[in-house]
Protein backbone atom coordinates (compact mmCIF):
# COMPACT_ATOMS: atom_id res chain seq x y z
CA UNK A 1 39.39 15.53 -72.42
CA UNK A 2 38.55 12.05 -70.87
CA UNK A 3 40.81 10.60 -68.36
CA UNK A 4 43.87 8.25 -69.72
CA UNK A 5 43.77 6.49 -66.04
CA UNK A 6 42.71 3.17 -65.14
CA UNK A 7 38.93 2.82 -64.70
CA UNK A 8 39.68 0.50 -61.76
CA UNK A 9 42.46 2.96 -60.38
CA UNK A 10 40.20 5.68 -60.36
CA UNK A 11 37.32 3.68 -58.50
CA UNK A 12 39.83 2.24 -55.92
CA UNK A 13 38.50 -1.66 -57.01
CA UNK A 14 39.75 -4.82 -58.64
CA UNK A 15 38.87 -6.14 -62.09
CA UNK A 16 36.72 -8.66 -60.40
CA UNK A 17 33.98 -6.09 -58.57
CA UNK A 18 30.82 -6.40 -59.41
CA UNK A 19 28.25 -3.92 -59.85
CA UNK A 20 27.15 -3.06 -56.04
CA UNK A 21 30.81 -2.62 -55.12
CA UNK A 22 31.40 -0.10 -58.22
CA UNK A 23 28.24 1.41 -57.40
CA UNK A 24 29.69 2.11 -53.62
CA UNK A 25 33.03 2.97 -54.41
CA UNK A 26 31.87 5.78 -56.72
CA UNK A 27 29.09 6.81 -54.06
CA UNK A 28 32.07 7.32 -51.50
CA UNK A 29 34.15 9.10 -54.32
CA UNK A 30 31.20 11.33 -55.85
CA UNK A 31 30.58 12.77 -51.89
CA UNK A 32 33.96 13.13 -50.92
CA UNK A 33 35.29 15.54 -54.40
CA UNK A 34 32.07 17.07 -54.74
CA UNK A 35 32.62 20.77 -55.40
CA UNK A 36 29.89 21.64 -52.94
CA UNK A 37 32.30 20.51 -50.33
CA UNK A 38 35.77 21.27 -51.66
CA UNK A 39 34.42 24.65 -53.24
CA UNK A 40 37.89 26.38 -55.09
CA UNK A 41 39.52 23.06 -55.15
CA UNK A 42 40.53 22.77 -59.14
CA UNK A 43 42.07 19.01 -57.97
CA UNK A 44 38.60 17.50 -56.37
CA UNK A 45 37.04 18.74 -59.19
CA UNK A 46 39.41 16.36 -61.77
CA UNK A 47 38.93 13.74 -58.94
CA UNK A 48 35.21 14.15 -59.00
CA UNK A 49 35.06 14.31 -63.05
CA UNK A 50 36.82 11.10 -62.90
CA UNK A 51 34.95 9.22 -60.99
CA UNK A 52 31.82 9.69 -63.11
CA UNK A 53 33.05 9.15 -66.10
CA UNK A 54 34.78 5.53 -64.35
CA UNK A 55 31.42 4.83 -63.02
CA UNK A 56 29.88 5.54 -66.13
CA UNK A 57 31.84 2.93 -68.18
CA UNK A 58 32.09 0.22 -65.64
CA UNK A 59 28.47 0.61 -64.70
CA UNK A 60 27.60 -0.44 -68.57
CA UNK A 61 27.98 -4.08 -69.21
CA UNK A 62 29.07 -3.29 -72.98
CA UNK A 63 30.89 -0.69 -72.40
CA UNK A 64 33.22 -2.49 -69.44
CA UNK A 65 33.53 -5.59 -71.94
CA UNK A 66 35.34 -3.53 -74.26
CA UNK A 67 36.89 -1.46 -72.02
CA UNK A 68 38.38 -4.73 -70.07
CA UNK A 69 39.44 -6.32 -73.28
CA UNK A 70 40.65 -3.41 -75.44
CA UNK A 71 41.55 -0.47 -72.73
CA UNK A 72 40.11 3.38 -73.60
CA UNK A 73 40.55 2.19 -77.39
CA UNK A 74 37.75 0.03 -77.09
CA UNK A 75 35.71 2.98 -76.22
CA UNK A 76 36.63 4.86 -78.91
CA UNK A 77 33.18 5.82 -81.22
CA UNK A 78 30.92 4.44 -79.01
CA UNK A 79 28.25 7.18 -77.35
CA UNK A 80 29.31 8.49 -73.79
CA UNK A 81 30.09 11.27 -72.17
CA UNK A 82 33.33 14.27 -71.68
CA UNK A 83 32.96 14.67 -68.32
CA UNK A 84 35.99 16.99 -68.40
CA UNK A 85 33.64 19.55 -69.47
CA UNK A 86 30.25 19.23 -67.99
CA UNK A 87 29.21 20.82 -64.78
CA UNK A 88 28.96 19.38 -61.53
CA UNK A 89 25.06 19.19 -61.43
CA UNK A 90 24.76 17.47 -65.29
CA UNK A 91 27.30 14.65 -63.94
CA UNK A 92 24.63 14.03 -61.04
CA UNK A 93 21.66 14.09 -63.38
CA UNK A 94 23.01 11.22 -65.12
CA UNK A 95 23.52 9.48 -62.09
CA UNK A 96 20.42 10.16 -59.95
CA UNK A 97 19.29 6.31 -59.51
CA UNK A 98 22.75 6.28 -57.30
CA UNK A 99 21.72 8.92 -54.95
CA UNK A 100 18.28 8.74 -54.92
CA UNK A 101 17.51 12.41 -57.03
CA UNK A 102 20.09 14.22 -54.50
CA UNK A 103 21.95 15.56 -56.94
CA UNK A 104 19.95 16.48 -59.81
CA UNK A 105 16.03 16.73 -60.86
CA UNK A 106 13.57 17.75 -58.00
CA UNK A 107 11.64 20.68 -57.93
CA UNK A 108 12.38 24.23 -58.38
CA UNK A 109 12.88 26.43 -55.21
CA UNK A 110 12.86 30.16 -54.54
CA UNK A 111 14.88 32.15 -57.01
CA UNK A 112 14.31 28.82 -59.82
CA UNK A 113 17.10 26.97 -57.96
CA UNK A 114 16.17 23.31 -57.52
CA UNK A 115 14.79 21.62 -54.34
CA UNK A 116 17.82 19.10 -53.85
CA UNK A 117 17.82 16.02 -51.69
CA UNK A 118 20.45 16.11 -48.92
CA UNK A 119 23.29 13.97 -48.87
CA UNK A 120 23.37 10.75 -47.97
CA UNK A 121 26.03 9.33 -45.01
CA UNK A 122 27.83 6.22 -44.64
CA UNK A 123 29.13 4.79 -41.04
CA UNK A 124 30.23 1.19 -40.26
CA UNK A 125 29.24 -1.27 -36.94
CA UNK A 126 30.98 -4.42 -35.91
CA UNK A 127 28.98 -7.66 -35.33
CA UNK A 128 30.34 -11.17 -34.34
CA UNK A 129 29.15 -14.38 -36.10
CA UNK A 130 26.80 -15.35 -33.39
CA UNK A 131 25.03 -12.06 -34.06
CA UNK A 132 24.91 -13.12 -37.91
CA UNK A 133 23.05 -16.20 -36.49
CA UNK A 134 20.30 -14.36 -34.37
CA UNK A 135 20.34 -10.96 -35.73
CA UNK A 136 20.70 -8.00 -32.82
CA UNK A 137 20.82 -4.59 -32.50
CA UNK A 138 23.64 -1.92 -32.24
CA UNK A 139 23.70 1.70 -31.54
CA UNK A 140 25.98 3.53 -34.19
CA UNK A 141 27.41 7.03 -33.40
CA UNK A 142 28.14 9.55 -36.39
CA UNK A 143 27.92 13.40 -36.62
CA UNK A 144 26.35 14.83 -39.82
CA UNK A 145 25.61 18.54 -40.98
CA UNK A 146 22.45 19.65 -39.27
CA UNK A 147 20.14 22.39 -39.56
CA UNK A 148 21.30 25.56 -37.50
CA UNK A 149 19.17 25.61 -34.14
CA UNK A 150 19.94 29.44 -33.96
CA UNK A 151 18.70 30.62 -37.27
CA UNK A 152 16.53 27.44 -38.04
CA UNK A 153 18.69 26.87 -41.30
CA UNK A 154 18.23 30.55 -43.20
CA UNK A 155 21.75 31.70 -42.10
CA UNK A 156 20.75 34.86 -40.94
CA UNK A 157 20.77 36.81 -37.70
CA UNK A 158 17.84 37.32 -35.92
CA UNK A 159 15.37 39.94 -37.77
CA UNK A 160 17.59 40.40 -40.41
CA UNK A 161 16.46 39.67 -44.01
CA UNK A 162 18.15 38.62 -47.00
CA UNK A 163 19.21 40.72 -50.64
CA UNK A 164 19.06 40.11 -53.90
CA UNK A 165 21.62 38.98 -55.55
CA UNK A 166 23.48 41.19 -57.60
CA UNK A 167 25.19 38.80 -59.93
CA UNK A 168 22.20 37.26 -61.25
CA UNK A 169 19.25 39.51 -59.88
CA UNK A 170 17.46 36.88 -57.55
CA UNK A 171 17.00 34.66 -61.38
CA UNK A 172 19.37 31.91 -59.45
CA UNK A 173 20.93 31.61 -62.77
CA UNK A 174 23.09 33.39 -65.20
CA UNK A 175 23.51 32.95 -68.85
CA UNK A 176 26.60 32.39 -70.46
CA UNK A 177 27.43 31.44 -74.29
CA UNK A 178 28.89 28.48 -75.77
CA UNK A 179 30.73 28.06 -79.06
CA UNK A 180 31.27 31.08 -80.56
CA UNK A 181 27.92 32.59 -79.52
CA UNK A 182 25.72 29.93 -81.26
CA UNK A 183 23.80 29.43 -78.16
CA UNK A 184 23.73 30.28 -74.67
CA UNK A 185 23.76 28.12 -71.57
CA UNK A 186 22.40 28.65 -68.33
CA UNK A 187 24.40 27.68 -65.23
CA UNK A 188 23.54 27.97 -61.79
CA UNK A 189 24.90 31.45 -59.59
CA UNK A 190 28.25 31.23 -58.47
CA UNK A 191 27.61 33.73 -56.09
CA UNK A 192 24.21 32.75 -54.32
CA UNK A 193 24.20 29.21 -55.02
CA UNK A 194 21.00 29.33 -57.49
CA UNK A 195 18.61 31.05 -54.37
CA UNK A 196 18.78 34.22 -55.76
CA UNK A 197 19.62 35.86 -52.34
CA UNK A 198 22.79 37.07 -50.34
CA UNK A 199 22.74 37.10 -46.71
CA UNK A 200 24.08 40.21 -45.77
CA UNK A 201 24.18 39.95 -41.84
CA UNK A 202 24.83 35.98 -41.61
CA UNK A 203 24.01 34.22 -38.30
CA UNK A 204 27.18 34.27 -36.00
CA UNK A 205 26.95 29.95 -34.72
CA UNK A 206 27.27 28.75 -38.45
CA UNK A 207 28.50 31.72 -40.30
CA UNK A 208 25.88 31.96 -42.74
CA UNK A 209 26.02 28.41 -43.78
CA UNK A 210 22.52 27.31 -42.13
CA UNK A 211 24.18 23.93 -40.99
CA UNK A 212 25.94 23.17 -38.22
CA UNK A 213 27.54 19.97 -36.91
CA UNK A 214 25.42 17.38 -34.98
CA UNK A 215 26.22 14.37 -33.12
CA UNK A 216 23.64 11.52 -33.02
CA UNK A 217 22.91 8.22 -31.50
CA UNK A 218 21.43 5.64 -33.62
CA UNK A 219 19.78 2.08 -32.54
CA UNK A 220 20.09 -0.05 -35.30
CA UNK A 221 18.01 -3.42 -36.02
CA UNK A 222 20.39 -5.94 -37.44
CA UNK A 223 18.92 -8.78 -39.71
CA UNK A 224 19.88 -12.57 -39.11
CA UNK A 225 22.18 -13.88 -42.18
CA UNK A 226 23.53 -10.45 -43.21
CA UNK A 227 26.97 -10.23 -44.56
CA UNK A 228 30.04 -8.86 -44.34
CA UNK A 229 30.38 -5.85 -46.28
CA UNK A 230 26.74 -5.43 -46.99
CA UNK A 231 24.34 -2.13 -45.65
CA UNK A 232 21.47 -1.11 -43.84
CA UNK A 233 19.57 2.10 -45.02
CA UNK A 234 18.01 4.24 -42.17
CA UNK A 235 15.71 6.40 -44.25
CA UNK A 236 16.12 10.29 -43.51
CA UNK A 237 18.99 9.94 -41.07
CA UNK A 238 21.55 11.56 -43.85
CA UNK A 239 22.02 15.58 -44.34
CA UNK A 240 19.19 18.26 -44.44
CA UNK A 241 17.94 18.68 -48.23
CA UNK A 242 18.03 21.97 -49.53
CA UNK A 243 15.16 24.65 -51.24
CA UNK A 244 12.85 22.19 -49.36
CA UNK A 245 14.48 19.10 -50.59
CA UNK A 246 14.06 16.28 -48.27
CA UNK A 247 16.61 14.20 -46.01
CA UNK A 248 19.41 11.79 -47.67
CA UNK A 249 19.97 8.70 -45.75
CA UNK A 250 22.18 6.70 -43.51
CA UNK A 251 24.33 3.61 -44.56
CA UNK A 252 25.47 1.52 -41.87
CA UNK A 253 27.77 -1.14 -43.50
CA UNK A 254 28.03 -4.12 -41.00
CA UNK A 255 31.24 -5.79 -40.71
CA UNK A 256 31.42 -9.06 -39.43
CA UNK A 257 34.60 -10.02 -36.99
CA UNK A 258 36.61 -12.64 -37.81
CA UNK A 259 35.76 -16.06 -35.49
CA UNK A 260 37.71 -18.06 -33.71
CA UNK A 261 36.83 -21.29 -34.47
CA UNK A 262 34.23 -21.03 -37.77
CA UNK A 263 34.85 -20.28 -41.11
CA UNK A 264 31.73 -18.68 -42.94
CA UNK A 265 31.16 -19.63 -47.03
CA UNK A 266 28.08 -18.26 -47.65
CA UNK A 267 25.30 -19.71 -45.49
CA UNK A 268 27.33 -22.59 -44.42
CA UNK A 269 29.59 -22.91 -41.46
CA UNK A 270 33.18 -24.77 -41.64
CA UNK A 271 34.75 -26.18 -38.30
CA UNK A 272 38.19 -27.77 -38.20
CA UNK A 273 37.79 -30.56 -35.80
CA UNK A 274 40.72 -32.29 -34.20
CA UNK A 275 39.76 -35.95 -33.07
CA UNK A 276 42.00 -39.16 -31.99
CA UNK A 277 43.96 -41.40 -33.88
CA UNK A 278 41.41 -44.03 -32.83
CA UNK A 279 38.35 -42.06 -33.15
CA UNK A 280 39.36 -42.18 -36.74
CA UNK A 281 40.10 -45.52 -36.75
CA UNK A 282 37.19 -47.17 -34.78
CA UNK A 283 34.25 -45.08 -35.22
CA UNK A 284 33.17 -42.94 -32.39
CA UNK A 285 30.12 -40.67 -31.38
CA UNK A 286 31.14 -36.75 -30.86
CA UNK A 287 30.11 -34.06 -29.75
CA UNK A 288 30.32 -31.18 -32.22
CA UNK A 289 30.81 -27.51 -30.90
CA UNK A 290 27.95 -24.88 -32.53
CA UNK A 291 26.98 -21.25 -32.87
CA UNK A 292 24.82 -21.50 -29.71
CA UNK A 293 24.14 -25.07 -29.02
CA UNK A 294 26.15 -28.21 -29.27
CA UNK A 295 25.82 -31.24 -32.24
CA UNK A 296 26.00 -34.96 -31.93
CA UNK A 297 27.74 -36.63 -34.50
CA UNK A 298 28.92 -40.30 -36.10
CA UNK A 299 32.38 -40.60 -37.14
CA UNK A 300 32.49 -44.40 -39.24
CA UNK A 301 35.59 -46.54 -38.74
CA UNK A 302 38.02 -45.93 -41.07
CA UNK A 303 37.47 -42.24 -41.72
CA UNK A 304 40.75 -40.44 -43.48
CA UNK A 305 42.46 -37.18 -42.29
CA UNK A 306 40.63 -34.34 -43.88
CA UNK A 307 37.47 -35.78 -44.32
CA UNK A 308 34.28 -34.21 -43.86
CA UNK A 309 30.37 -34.48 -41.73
CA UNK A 310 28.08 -32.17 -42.48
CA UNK A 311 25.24 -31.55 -39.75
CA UNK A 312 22.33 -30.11 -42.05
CA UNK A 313 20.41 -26.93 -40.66
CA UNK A 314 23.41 -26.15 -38.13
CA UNK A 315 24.51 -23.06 -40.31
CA UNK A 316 23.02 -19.94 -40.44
CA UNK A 317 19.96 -18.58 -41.77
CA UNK A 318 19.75 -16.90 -45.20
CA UNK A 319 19.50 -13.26 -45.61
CA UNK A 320 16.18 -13.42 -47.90
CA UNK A 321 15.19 -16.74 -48.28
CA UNK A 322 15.09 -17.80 -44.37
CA UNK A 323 16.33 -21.71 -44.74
CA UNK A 324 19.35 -21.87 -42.70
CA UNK A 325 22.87 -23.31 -43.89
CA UNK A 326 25.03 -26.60 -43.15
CA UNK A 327 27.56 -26.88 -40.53
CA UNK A 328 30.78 -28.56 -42.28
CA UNK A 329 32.66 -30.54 -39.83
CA UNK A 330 36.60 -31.20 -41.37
CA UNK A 331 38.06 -33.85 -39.24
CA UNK A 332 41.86 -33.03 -38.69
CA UNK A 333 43.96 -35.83 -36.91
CA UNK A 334 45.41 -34.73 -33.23
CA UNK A 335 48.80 -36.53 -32.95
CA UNK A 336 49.44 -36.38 -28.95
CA UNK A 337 52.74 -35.10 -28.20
CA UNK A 338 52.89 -37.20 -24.77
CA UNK A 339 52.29 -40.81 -24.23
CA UNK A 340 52.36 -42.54 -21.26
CA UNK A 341 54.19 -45.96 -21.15
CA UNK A 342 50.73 -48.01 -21.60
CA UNK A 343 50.01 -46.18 -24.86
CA UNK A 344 53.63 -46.31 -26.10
CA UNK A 345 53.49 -50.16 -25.30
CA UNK A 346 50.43 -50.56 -27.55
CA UNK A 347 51.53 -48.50 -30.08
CA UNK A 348 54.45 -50.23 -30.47
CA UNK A 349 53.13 -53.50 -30.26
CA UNK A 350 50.51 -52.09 -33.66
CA UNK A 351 53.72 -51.12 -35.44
CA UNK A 352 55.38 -54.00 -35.11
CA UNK A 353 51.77 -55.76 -36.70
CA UNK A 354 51.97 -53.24 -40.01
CA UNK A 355 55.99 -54.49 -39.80
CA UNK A 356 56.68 -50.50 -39.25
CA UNK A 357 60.01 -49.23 -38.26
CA UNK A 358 59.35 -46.51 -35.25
CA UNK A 359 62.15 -44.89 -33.45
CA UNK A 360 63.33 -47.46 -30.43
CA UNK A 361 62.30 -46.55 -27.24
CA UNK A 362 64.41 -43.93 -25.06
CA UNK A 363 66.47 -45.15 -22.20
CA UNK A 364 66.33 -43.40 -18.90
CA UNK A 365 69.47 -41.21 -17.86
CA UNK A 366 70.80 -44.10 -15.52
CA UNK A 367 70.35 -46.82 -18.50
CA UNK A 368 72.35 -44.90 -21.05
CA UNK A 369 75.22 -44.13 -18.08
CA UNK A 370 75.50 -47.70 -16.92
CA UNK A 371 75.83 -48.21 -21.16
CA UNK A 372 78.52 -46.22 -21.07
CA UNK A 373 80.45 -46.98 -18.07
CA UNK A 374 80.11 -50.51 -19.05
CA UNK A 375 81.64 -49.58 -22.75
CA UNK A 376 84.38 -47.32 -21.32
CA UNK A 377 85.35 -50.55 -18.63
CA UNK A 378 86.21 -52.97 -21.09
């Protein structure tokens, strides 16, 4: 039966996603419950079934219309999918545009198995906002499952050779019937994995499996204008393909730190400026702090708390298009918390222009005790 969860539960994302961060939650999801790597493990296998049938809704325009305005009931009649009881590999199938044919299609291998591409792999870098601005490189570090250097990925021990299968005869498939007998299906071996062999005298550094963990070093060339949250693909830098199937790839998803001074909206720079009373007041030329390099700028007399300048072509650079963004400049009024007597004078002697009542000004310790004693005397 379909799952009564939330759609959005399942997929770990708001109501507001769009379609590439779907697409990348169930990418995450699909490789982490896949029964290939939680083999026996009845729970990844609802987790996995799922996610594809989440992904499969949400994905659809339509389909997450009426499923965001009516719930599963909206779904009710419309042409889809029980993922509850499809195998692993027909799930994939439908979803091969994700994973780039890893999981389903290819060509068929030895023992009519098919030629899968491997997985692909996902690690993260930190960049800073300057780097967003010039683009740079950065070596990422990850470990993925690599072809056995002792047995060159068959398994085996050294001059050994590998049997038939006995469950399904070396076919890589058995047969099994569906509804009463009315047809029959074929499903891939459960006990040689759809090769069609058994390795009887497995290779003693990766127990048979053929893979065996690897740790690699990366140099990675980051764009100028990328953004937080987005990838780069390293082609053939995921997990080893199998029955000849070739590499997956490697995700790095950049994530940009947060800055101290600038605010990024889209292409376009904000800076919270503090500048003087009079600056505000009388005009002034400033100089404006910049990714880099340093802006002149014209503040006009009379200019309110809050307003804006924007220095044009003192952002940063677009991702695709190449023009580069605006620097937005919000001038925030610095009240001084320490005057010296001059500046009190004159500010005092302005108040009293605009007729503005201002706290009096404070005695000295010896003024207010000769008050007092005076007071006390009479």
């Amino acid at each position: 039966m379909p799952t009564d969860r939330d759609y959005y539960s399942v997929l770990g994302v708001d109501k507001t996603a769009d379609a590439d961060a779907i697409k990348r939650s169930y990418r995450k999801l699909a490789m982490k419950y896949h029964p290939d790597r939680n083999p026996d493990d009845a729970e990844a296998e609802v987790r996995f079934k799922e996610a594809a049938e989440a992904y499969e809704v949400l994905s659809d325009p339509q389909k997450r219309q009426r499923y965001d305005q009516y719930g599963h009931a909206g779904l009710r009649g419309t042409s889809g999918h029980d993922f509850s009881s499809m195998r692993a590999d027909d799930i994939f199938s439908i979803f091969e545009d994700i994973f780039g044919g890893q999981m389903g299609g290819g060509r068929r291998g030895r023992g009519g198995s098919r030629a899968r591409r491997g997985y692909d792999l996902e690690t993260e870098v930190e960049i800073t906002l300057e780097d967003v601005a010039n683009g740079t490189e950065r070596e990422v570090e990850f470990t993925r499952q690599d072809i056995c250097e002792t047995c060159s990925g068959t398994g085996m021990k050294a001059g050994s050779k590998p049997t038939t299968c006995p469950t399904c005869r070396g076919a890589g498939q058995v047969q099994q019937q569906g509804f009463g007998g009315m047809f029959r299906i074929a499903t891939t071996c459960p006990t040689c994995k759809g090769s069609g062999q058994v390795i009887s005298d497995p290779c003693e550094t990766c127990a048979g499996s053929g893979r065996q963990p690897k740790h690699r070093v990366l140099s990675v060339r980051i764009p100028p204008g990328i953004h937080d949250g987005q990838a780069i693909r390293v082609p053939g830098e995921g997990e080893p393909g199998t029955q000849g199937g070739p590499r997956g790839d490697l995700h790095v998803v950049v994530r940009v730190a947060k800055h101290p001074m600038f605010e990024r909206d889209g292409d376009h720079l904000i800076l919270r400026m503090p500048v003087s009373f009079a600056q505000m007041t009388l005009g002034a030329e400033i100089t404006v702090p910049g990714l880099g390099q340093e802006h002149k700028a014209t503040i006009k007399p009379g200019t309110q708390h809050g307003e804006t300048l924007r220095l044009r072509g003192a952002g940063l650079p677009d991702l695709r298009s190449g023009p580069v963004g605006d620097l937005i400049v919000v001038l925030m009024i610095e009240v001084p918390k320490k005057l010296t007597s001059k500046q009190q004078k004159v500010l005092r002697d302005y108040a009293e222009t605009e007729d503005l009542e201002v706290l009096p000004e404070s005695k000295g310790f010896w003024d207010r005790m000769k008050q007092y004693i005076g007071t006390t005397g009479e």
